[in-house]
Protein backbone atom coordinates (compact mmCIF):
# COMPACT_ATOMS: atom_id res chain seq x y z
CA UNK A 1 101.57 87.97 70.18
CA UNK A 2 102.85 90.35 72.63
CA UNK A 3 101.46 93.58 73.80
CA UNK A 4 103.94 95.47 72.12
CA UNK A 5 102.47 93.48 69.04
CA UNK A 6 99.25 94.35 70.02
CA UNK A 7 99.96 97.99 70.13
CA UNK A 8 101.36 98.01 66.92
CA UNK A 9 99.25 96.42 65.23
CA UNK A 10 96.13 98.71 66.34
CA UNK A 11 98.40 101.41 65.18
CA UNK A 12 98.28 100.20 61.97
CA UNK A 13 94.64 99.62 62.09
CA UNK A 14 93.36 102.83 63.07
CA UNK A 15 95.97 104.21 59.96
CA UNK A 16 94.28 101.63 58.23
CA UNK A 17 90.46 102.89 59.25
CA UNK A 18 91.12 106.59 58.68
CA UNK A 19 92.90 106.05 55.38
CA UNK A 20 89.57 104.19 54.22
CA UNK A 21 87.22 107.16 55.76
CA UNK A 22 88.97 109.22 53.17
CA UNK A 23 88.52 106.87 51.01
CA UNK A 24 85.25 106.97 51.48
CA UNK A 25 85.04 110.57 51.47
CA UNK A 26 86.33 111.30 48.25
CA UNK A 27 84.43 108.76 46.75
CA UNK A 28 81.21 107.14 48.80
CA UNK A 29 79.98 103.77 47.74
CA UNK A 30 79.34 100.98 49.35
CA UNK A 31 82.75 99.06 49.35
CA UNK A 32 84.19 101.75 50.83
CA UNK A 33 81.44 102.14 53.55
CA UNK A 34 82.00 98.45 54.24
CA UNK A 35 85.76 98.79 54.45
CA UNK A 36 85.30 101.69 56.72
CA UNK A 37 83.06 98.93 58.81
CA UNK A 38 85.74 96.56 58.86
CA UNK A 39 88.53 98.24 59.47
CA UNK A 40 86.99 99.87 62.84
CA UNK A 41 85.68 96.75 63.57
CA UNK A 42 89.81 95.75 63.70
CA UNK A 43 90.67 98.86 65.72
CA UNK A 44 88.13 97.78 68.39
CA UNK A 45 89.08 94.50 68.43
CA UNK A 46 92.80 94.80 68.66
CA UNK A 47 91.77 97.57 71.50
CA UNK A 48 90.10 95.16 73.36
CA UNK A 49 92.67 92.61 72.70
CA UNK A 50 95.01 94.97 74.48
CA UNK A 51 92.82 95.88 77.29
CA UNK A 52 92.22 92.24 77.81
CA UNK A 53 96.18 91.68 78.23
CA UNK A 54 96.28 95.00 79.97
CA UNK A 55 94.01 93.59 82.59
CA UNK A 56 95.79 89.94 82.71
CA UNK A 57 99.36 91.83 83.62
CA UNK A 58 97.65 93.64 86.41
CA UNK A 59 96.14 91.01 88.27
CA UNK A 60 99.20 88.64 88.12
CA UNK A 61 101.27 88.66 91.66
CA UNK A 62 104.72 90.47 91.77
C-alpha cells in the first residue's frame, strides 16, 4: 500500500468515525458507542501507519 493509499484510506476513516458519532448522537447505545471506538481506533492507526512511512521516506539517502 502506498502512502497515497494510506492517505486515502484515513480519509475515509475519519468520514467513517464522524458519520458513526452522529450516529451515535441521534441515537446512543452501545453498538454505536463501540463503532465510534472502532472506527477511531482505524483513524489512529492508519495515522500512524502514515507517520511511520512518513518517517521511512525521510531517513532514506537522496
Amino acid at each position: 500500500m502506498t502512502t497515497v493509499d494510506l492517505q486515502r484510506a484515513k480519509r475515509e476513516a475519519k468520514r467513517t468515525a464522524q458519520l458513526a458519532v452522529r450516529s451515535y448522537a441521534r441515537e446512543p447505545n452501545p453498538d454505536h458507542e463501540q463503532a465510534v471506538a472502532q472506527a477511531w481506533a482505524r483513524v489512529r492507526m492508519l495515522d500512524e501507519m502514515v507517520a511511520r512511512r512518513e518517517r521511512e521516506r525521510e531517513a532514506l539517502p537522496c
